[in-house]
N, C-alpha and C. Protein backbone atom coordinates (compact mmCIF):
# COMPACT_ATOMS: atom_id res chain seq x y z
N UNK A 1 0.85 -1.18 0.00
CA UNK A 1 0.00 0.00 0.00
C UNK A 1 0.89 1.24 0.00
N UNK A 2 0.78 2.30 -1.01
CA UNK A 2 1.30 3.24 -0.80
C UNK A 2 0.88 4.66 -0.62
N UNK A 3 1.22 5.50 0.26
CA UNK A 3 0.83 7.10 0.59
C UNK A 3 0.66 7.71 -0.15
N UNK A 4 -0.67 7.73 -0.18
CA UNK A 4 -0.91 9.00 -1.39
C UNK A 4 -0.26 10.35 -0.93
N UNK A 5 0.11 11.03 -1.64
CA UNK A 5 0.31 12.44 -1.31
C UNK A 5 -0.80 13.49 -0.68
N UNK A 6 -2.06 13.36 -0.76
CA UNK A 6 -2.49 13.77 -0.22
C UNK A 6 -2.82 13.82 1.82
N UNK A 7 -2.03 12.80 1.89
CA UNK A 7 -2.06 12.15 3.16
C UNK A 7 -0.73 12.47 4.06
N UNK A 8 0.40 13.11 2.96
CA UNK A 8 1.61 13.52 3.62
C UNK A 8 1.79 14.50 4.97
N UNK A 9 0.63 15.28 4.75
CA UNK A 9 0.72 16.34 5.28
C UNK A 9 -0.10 16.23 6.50
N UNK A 10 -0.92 15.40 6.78
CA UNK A 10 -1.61 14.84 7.64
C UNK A 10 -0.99 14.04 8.72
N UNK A 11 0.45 13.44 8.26
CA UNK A 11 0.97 12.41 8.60
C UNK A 11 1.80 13.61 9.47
N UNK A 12 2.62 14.68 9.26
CA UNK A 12 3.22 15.71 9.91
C UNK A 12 2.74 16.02 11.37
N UNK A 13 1.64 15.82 11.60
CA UNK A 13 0.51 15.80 12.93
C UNK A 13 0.78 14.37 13.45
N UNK A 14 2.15 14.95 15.05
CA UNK A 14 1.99 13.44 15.71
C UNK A 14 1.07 13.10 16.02
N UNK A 15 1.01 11.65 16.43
CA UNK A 15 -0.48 10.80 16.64
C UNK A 15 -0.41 11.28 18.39
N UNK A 16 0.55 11.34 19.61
CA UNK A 16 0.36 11.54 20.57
C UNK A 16 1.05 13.52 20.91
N UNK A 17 1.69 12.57 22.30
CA UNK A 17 1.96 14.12 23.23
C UNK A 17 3.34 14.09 22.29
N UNK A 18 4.01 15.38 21.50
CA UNK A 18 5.18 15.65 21.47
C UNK A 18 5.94 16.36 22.49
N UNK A 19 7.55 15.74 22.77
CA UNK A 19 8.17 16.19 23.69
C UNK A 19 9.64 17.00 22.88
N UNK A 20 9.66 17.93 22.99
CA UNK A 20 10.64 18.49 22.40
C UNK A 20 11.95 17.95 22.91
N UNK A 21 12.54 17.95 21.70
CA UNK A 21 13.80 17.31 21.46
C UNK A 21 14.80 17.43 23.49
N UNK A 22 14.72 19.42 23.51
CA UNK A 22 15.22 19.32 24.66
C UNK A 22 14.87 18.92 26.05
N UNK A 23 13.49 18.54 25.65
CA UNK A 23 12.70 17.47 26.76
C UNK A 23 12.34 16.16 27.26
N UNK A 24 13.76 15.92 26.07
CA UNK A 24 13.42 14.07 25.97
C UNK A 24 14.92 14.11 27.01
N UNK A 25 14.42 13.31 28.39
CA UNK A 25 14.56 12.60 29.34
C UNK A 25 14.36 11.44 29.60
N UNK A 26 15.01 10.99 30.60
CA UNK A 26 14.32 9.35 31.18
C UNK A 26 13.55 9.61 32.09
N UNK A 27 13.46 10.55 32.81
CA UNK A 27 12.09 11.06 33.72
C UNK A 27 11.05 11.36 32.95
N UNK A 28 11.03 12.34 31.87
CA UNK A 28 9.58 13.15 31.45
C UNK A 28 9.56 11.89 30.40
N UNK A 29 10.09 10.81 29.80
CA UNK A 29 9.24 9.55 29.09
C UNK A 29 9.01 8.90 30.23
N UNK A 30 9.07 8.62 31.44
CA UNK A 30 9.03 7.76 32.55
C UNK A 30 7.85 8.16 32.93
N UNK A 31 7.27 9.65 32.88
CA UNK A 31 5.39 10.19 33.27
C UNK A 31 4.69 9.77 32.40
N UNK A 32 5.19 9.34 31.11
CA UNK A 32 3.93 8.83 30.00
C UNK A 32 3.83 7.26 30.01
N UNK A 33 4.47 6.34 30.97
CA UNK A 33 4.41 4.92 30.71
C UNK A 33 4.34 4.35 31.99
N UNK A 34 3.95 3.26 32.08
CA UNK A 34 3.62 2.97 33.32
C UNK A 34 4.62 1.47 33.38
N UNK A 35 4.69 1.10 34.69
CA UNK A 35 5.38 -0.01 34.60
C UNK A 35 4.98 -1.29 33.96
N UNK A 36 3.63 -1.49 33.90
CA UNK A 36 3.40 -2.40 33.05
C UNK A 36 2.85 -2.78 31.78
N UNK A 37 3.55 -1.20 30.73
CA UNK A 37 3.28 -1.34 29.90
C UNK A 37 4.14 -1.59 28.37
N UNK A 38 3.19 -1.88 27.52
CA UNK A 38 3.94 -2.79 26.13
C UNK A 38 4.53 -1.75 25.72
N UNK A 39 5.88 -1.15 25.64
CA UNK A 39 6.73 0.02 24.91
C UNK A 39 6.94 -0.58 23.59
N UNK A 40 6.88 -0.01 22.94
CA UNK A 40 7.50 0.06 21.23
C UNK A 40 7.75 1.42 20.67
N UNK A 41 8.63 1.00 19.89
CA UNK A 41 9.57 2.09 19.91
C UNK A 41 9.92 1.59 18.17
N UNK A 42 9.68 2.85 17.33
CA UNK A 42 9.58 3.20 15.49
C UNK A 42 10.87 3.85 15.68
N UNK A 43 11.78 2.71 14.84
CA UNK A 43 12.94 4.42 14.59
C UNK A 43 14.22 3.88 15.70
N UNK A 44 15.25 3.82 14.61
CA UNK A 44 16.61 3.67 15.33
C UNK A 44 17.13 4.75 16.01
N UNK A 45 17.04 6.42 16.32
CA UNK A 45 17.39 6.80 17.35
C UNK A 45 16.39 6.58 18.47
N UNK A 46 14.94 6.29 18.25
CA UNK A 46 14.31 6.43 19.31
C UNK A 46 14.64 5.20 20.62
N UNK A 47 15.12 4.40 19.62
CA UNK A 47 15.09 3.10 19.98
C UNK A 47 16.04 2.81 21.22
N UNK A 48 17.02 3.31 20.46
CA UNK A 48 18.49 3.64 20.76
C UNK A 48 18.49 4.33 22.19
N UNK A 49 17.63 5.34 22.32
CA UNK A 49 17.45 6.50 23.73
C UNK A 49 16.93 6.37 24.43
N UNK A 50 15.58 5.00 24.18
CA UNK A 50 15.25 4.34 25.31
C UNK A 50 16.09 3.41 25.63
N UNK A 51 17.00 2.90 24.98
CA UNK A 51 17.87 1.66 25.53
C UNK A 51 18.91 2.29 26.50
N UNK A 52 19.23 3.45 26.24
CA UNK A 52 20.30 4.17 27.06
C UNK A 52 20.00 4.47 27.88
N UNK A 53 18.68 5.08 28.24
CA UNK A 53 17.83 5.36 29.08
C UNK A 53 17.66 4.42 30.22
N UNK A 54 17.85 3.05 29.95
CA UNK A 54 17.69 1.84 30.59
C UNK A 54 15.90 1.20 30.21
N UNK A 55 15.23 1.66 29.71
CA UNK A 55 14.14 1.69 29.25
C UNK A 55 14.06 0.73 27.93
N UNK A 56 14.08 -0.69 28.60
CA UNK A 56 13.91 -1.94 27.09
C UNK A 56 12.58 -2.13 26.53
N UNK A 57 12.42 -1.44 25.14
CA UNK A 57 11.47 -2.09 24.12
C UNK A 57 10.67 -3.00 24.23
N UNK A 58 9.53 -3.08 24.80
CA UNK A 58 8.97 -4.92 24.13
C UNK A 58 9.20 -4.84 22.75
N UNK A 59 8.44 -4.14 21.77
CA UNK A 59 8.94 -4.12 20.21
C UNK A 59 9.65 -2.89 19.62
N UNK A 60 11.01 -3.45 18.89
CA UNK A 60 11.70 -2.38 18.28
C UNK A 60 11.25 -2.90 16.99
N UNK A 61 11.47 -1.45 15.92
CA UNK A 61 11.31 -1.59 14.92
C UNK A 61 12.47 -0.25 14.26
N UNK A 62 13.14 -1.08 13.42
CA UNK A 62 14.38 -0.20 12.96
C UNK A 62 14.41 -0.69 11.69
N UNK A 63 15.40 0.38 10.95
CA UNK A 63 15.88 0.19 9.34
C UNK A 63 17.49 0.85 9.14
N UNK A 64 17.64 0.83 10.40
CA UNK A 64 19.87 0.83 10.29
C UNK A 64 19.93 2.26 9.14
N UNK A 65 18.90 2.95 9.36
CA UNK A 65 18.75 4.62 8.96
C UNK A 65 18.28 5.62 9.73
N UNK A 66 18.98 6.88 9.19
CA UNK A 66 18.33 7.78 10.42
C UNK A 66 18.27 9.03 9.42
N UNK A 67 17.54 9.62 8.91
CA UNK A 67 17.25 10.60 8.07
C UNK A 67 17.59 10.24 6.84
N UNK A 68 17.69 8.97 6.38
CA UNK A 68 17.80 8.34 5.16
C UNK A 68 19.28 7.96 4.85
N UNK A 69 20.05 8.12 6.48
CA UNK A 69 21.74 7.96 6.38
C UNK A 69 21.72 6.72 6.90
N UNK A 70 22.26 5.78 6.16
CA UNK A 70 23.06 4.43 6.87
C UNK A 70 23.19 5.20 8.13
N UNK A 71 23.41 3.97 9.50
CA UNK A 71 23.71 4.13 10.62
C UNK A 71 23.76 2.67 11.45
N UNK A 72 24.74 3.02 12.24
CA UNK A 72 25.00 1.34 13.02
C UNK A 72 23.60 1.31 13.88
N UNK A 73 22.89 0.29 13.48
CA UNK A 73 21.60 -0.20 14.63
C UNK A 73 21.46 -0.18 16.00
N UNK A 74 21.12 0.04 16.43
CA UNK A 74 20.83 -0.21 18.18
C UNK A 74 21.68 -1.51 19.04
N UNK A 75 22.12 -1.40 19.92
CA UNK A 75 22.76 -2.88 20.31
C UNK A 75 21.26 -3.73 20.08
N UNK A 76 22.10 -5.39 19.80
CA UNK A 76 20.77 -5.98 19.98
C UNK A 76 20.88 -6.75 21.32
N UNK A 77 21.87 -6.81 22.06
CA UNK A 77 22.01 -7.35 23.58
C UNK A 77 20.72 -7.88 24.19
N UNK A 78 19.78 -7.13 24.10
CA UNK A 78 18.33 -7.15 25.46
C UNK A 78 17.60 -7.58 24.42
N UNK A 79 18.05 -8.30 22.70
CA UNK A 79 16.87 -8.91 22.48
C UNK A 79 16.45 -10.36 22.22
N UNK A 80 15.13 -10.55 22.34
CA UNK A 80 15.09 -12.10 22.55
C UNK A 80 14.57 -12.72 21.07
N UNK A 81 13.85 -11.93 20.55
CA UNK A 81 13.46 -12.51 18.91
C UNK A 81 13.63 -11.52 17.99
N UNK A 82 14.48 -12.11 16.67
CA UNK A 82 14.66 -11.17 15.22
C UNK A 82 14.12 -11.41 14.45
N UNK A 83 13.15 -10.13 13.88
CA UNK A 83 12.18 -10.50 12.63
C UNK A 83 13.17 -9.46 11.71
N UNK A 84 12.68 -9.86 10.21
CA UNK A 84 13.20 -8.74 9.37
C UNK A 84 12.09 -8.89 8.13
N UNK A 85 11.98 -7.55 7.29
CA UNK A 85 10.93 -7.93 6.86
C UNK A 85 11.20 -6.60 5.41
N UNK A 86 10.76 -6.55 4.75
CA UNK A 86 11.15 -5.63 3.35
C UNK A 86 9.93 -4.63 3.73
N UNK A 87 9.96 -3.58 3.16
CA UNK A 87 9.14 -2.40 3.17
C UNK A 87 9.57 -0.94 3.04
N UNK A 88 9.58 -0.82 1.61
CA UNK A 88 10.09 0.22 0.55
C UNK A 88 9.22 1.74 1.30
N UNK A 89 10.33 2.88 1.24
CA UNK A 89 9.84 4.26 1.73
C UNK A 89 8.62 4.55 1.08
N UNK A 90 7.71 4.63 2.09
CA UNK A 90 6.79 5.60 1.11
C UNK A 90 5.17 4.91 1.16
N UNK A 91 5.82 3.30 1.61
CA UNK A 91 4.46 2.11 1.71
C UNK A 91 4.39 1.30 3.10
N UNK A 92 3.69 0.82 3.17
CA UNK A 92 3.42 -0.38 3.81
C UNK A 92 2.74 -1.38 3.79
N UNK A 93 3.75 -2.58 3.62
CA UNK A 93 4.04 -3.87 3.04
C UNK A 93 2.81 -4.81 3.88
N UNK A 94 2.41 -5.81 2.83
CA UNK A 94 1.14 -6.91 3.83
C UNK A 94 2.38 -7.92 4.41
N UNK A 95 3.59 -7.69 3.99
CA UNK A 95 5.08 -8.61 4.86
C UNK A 95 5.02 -8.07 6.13
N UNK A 96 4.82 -6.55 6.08
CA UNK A 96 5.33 -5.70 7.21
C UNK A 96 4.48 -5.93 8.37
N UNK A 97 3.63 -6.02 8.00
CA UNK A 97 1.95 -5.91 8.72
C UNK A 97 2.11 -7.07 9.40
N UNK A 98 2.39 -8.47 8.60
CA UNK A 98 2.33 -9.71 9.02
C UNK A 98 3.69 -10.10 10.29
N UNK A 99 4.33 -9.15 10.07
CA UNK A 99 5.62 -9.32 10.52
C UNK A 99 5.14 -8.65 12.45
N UNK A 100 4.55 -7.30 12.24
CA UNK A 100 3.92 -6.58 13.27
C UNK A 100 3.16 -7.24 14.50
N UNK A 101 2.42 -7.99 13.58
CA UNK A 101 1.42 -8.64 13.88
C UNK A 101 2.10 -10.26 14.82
N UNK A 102 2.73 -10.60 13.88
CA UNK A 102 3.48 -12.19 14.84
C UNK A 102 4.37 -11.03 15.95
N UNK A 103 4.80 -10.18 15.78
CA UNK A 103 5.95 -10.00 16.97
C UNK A 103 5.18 -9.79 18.34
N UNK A 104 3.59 -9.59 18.27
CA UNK A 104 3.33 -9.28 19.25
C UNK A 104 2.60 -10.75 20.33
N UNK A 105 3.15 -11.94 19.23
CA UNK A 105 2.97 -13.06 19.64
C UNK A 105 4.30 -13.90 20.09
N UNK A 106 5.31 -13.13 19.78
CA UNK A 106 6.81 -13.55 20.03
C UNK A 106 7.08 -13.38 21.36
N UNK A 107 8.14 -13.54 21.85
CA UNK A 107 9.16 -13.64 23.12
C UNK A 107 9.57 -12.39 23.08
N UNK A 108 9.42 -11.62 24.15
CA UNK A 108 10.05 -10.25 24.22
C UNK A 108 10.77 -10.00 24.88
N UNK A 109 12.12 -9.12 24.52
CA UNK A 109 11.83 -8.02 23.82
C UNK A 109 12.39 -8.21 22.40
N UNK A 110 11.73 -8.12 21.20
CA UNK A 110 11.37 -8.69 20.05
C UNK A 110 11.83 -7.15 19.13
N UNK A 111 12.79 -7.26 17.87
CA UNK A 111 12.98 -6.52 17.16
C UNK A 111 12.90 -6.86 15.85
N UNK A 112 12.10 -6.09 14.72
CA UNK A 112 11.65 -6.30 13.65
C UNK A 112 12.92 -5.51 13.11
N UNK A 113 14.02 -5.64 12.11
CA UNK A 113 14.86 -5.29 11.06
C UNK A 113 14.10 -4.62 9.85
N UNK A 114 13.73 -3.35 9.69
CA UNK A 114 13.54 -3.35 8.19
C UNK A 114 14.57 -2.94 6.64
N UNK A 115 14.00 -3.80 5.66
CA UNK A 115 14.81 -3.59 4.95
C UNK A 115 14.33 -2.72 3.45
N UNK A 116 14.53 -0.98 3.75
CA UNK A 116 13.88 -0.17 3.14
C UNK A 116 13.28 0.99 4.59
N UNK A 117 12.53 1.06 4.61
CA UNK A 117 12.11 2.15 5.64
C UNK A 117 10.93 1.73 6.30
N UNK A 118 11.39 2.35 7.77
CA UNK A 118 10.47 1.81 8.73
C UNK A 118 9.26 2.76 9.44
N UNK A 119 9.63 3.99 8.91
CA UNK A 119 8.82 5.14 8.87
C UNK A 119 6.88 5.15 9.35
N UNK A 120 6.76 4.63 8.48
CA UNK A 120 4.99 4.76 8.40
C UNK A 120 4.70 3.49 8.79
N UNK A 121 5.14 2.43 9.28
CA UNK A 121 4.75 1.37 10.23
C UNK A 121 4.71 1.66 11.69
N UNK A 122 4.17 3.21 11.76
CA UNK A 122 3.51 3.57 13.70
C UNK A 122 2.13 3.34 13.02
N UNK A 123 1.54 3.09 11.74
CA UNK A 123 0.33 3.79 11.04
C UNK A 123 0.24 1.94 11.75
N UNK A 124 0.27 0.46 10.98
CA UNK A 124 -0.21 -0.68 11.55
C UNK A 124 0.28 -0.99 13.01
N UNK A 125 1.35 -0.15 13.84
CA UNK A 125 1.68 -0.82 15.26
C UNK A 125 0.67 -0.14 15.82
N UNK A 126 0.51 1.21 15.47
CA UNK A 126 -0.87 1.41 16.17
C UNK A 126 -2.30 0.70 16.20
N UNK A 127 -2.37 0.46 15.02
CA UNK A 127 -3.84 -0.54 15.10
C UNK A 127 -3.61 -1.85 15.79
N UNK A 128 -2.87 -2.49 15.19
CA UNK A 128 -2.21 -4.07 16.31
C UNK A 128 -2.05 -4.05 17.54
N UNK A 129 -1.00 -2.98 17.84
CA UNK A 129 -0.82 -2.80 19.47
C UNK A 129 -1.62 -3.70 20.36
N UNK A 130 -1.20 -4.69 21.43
CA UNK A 130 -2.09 -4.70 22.36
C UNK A 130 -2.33 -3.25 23.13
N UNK A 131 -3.94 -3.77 23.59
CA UNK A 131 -4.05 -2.89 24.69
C UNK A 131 -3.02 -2.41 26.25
N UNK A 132 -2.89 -1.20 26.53
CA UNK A 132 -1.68 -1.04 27.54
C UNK A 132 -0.46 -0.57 26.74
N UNK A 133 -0.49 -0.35 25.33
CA UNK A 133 1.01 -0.48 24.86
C UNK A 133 0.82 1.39 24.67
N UNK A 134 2.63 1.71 24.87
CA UNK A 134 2.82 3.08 24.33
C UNK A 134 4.05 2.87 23.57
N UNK A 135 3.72 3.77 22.16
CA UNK A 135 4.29 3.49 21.14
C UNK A 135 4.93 4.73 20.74
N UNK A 136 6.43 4.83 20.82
CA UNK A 136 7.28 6.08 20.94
C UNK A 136 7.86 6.10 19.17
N UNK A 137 7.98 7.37 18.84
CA UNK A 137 8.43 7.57 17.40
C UNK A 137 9.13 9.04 17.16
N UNK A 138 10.49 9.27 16.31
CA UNK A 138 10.83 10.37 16.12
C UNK A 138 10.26 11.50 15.58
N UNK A 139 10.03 12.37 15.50
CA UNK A 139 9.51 13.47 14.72
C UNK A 139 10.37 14.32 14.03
N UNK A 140 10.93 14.37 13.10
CA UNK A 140 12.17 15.25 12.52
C UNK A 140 12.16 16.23 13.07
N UNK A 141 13.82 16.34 13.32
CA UNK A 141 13.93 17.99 14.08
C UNK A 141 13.29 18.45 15.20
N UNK A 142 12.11 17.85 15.42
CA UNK A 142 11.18 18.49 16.29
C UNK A 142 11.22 18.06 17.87
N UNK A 143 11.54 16.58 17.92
CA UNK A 143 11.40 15.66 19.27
C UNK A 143 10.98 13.95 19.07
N UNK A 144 10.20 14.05 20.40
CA UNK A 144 9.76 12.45 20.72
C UNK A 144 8.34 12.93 20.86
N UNK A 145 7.55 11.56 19.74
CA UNK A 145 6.30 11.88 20.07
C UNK A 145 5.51 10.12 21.26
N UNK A 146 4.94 10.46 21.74
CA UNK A 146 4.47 9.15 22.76
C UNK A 146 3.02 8.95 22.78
N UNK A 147 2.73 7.94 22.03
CA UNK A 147 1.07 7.75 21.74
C UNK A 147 1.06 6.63 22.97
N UNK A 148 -0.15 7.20 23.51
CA UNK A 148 -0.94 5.85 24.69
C UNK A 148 -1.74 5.07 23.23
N UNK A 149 -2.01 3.80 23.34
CA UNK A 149 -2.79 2.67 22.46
C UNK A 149 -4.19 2.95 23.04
N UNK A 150 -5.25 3.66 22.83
CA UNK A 150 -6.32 3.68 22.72
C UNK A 150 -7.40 3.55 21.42
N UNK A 151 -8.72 3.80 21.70
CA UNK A 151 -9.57 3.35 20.34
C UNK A 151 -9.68 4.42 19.48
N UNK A 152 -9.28 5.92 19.91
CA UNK A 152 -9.56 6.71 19.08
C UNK A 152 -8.27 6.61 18.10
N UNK A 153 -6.91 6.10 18.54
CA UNK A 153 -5.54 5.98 18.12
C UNK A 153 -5.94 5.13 16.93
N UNK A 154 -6.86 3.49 17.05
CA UNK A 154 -6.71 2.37 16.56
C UNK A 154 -7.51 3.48 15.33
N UNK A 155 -8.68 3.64 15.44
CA UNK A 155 -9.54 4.65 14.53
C UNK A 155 -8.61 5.63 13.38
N UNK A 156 -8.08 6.43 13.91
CA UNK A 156 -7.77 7.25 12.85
C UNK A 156 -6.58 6.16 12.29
N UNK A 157 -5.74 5.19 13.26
CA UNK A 157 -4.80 4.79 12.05
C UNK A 157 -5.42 3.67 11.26
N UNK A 158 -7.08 3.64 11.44
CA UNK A 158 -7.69 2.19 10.16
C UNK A 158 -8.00 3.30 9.49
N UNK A 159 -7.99 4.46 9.32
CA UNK A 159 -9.11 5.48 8.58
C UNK A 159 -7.64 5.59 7.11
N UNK A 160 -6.35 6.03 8.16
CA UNK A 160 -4.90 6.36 6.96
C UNK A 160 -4.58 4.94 6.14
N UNK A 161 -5.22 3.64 6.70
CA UNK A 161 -5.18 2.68 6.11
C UNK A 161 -5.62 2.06 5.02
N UNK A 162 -7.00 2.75 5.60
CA UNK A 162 -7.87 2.25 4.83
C UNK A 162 -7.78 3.09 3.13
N UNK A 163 -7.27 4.27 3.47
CA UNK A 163 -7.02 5.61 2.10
C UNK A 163 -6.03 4.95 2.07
N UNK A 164 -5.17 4.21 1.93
CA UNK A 164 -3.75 4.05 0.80
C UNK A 164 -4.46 2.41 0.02
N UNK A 165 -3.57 2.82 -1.10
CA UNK A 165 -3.53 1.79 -2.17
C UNK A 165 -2.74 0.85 -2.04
């Protein structure tokens, strides 16, 4: 399925609370999550800053890029299952989806590899998500954005789903 252009600009509007770049802490992400909840984390720096943070992923999802620059991946030390899965900039793959979808049936803490861009797969972790999960993602330039998994979340991301081809 791929993004229409008309949808680009829509996509610019994080799905949760944005925290500006100079506000991303391990305390002020530590007020948006609770201890027993499913973290996932879009995006090799994000990934990366909760791991430093001491803050382990149930699901990572990376593409060994970071503004479209090669970059060394996240340690994989703290993880227990590797998926990898193809999904070209710009779409999202019924591989990708399927891939989303088993990790949240895997052994955690579980990291999906993508090969191509991992970008617009917050659009299916949001709908999949179990319930309880908060799902952290970069925002260019701007910060960390932190969606709680609720129904209005699952809603608008079947609505961007449902509009791509």
């Amino acid at each position: 399925m791929k993004l229409p252009e008309n949808l680009r600009n829509q996509l610019k509007t994080p799905f949760g609370i944005l925290l500006p770049d100079s506000q991303v802490t391990k305390e002020n992400v530590l007020k948006h999550i609770s201890s027993d909840s499913f973290i996932i984390t879009v995006g090799d720096a994000t990934t990366e800053k909760m791991l430093k943070f001491g803050i382990t992923p149930s699901l990572q999802i990376i593409d060994a890029l970071e503004k479209r620059s090669k970059r060394e991946p996240p340690s994989i030390d703290m993880v227990a299952t590797l998926i990898s899965c193809n999904n070209p900039a710009g779409e999202i793959t019924t591989e990708s989806i399927t891939a989303i979808k088993n990790s949240f049936r895997s052994k955690p803490p579980v990291r999906i590899t993508i090969n191509g861009e991992e970008d617009l797969l917050v659009i299916p972790v949001c709908l999949y998500a179990p319930n309880n999960s908060v799902v952290m993602y970069g925002q260019p330039n701007e910060g960390l954005v932190i969606v709680q998994i609720e129904d209005k979340i699952r809603k608008k991301t079947q609505l961007i789903l449902d509009s791509m081809n």
